[in-house]
Protein backbone atom coordinates (compact mmCIF):
# COMPACT_ATOMS: atom_id res chain seq x y z
CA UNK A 1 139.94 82.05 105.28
CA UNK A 2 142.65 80.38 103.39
CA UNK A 3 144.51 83.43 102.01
CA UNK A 4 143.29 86.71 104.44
CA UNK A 5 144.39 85.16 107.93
CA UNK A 6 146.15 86.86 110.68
CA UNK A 7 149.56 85.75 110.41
CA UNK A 8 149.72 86.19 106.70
CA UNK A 9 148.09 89.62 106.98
CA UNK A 10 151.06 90.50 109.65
CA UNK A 11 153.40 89.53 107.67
CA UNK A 12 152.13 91.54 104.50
CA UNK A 13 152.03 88.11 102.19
CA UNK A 14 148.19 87.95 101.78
CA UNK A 15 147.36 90.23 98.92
CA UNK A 16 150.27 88.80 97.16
CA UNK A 17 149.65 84.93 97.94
CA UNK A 18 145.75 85.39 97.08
CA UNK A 19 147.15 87.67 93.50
CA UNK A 20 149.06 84.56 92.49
CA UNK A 21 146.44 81.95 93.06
CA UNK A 22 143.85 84.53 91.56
CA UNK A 23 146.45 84.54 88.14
CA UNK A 24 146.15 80.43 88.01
CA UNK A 25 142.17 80.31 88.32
CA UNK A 26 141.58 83.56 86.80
CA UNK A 27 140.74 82.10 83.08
CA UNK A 28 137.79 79.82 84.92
CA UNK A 29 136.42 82.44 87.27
CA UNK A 30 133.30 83.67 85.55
CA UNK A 31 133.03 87.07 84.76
CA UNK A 32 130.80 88.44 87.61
CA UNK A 33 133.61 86.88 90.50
CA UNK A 34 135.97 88.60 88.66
CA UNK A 35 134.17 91.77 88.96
CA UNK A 36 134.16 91.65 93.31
CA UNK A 37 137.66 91.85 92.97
CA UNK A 38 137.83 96.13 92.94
CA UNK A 39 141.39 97.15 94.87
CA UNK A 40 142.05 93.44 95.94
CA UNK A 41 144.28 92.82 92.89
CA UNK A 42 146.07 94.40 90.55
CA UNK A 43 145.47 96.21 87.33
CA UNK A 44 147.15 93.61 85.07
CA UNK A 45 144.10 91.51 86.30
CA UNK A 46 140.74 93.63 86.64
CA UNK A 47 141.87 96.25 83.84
CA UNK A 48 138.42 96.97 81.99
CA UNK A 49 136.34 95.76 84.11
CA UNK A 50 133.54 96.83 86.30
CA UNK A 51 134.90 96.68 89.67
CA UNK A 52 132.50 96.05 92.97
CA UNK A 53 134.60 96.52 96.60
CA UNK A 54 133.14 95.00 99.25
CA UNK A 55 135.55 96.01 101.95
CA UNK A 56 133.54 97.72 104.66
CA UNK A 57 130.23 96.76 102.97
CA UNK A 58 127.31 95.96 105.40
CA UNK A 59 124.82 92.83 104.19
CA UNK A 60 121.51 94.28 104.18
CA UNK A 61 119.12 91.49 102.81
CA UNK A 62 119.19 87.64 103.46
CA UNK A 63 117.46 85.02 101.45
CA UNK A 64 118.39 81.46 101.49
CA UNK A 65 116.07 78.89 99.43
CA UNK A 66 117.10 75.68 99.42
CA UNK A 67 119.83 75.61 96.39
CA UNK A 68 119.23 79.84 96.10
CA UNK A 69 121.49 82.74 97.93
CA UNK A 70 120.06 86.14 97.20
CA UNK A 71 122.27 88.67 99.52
CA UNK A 72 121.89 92.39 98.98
CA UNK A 73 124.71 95.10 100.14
CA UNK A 74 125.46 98.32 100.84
CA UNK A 75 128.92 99.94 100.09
CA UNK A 76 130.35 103.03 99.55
CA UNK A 77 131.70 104.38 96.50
CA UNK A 78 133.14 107.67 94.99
CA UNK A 79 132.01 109.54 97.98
CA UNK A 80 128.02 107.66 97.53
CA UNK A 81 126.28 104.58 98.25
CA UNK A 82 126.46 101.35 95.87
CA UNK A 83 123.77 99.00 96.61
CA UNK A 84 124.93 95.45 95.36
CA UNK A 85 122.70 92.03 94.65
CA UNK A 86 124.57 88.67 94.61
CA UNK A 87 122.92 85.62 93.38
CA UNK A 88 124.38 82.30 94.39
CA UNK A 89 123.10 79.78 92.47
CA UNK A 90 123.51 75.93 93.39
CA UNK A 91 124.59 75.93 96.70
CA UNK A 92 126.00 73.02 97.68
CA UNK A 93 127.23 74.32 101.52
CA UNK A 94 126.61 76.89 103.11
CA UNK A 95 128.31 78.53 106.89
CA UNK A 96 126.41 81.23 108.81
CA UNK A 97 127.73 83.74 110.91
CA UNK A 98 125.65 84.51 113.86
CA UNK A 99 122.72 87.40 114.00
CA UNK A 100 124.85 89.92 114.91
CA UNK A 101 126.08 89.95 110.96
CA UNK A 102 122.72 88.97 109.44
CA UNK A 103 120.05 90.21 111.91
CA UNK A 104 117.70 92.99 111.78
CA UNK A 105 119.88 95.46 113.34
CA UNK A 106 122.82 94.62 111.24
CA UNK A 107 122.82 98.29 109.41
CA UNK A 108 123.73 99.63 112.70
CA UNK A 109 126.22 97.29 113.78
CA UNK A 110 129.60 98.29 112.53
CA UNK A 111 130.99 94.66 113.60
CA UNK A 112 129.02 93.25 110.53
CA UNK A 113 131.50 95.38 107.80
CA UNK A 114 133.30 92.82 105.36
CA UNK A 115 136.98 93.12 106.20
CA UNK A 116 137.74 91.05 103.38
CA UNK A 117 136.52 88.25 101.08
CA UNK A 118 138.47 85.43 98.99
CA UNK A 119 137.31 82.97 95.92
CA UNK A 120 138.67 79.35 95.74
CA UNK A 121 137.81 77.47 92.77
CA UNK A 122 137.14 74.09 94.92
CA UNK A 123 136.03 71.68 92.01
CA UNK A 124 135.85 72.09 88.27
CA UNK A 125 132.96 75.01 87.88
CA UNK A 126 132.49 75.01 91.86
CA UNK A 127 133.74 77.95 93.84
CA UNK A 128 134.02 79.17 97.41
CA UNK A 129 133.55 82.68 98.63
CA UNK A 130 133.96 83.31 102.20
CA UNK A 131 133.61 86.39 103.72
CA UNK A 132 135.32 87.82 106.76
CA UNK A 133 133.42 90.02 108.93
CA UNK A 134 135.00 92.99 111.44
CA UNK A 135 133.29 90.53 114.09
CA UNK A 136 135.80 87.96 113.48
CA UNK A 137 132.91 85.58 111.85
CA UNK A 138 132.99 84.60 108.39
CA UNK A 139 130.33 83.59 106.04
CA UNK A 140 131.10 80.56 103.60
CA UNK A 141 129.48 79.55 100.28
CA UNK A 142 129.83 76.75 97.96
CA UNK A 143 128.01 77.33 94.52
CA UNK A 144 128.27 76.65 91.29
CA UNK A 145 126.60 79.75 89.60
CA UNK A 146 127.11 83.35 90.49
CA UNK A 147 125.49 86.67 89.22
CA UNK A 148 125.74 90.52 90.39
CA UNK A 149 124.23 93.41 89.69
CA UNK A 150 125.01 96.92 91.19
CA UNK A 151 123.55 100.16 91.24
CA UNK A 152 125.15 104.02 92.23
CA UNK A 153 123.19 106.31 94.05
CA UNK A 154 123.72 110.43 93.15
CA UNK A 155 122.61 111.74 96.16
CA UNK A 156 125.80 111.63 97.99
CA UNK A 157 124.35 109.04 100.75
CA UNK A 158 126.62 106.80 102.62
CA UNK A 159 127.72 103.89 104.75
CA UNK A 160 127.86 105.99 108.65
């Protein structure tokens, strides 16, 4: 993590560092990127758009293919669940975090909830989203294409 690390968390200059670089790339960040952004920056940014939070979400499907990154998630939202599909597209690097954020059991595990994620843009049309995981692990991505697609659930189910 560049922007989300300890000492800039305890000293409260995080949000507003990553806000500020977010305002120079934000013109170049395609429109689904922008979108993961919900109650990470402010409204002068995300106004009208759809917003997806992944704080607290739990990674609930894996599926790397050679230049391909298909990861599924569940979140909570208005009081239900939000399933959410990422496509990474043109991965050039990838990090892993161990099992215990990606395994089988991760549904259960309440050390694999996002504590908080970050974009850089790391090359003209090239971006890096890492993840940072209660477990202290982070997952890191280097793509060049990026999709996301969400759907709300009305039957009041949730993250436990």
């Amino acid at each position: 993590m560049k922007f989300f690390t300890d000492e800039k968390l305890q000293n409260s200059t995080a949000h507003e560092e990553y806000e500020e670089y977010c305002e120079t790339i934000w013109y170049d960040l395609p429109h689904d990127l922008k979108c993961i952004h919900g109650g990470m920056l402010s409204e002068n940014l995300t106004a009208g758009q759809s917003h997806v939070t992944l704080h607290d979400a739990r990674i609930t499907s894996f599926e790397l293919n050679v230049t391909d990154l298909k990861v599924s998630f569940n979140t909570d939202h208005n009081g239900g669940l939000r399933k959410v599909w990422f496509h990474y597209q043109h991965v050039l690097l990838i990090h892993l975090p161990s099992e215990n954020v990606l395994g089988k059991k991760v549904i259960a595990n309440p050390q694999s909830d996002i504590m908080c994620h970050e974009i850089e843009q790391t090359a003209e049309k090239e971006w890096t989203h890492t993840l940072l995981f209660a477990s202290s692990e982070e997952l890191v991505i280097r793509f060049k294409d990026f999709s996301m697609s969400f759907e709300d659930t009305t039957d009041g189910n949730h993250i436990e």
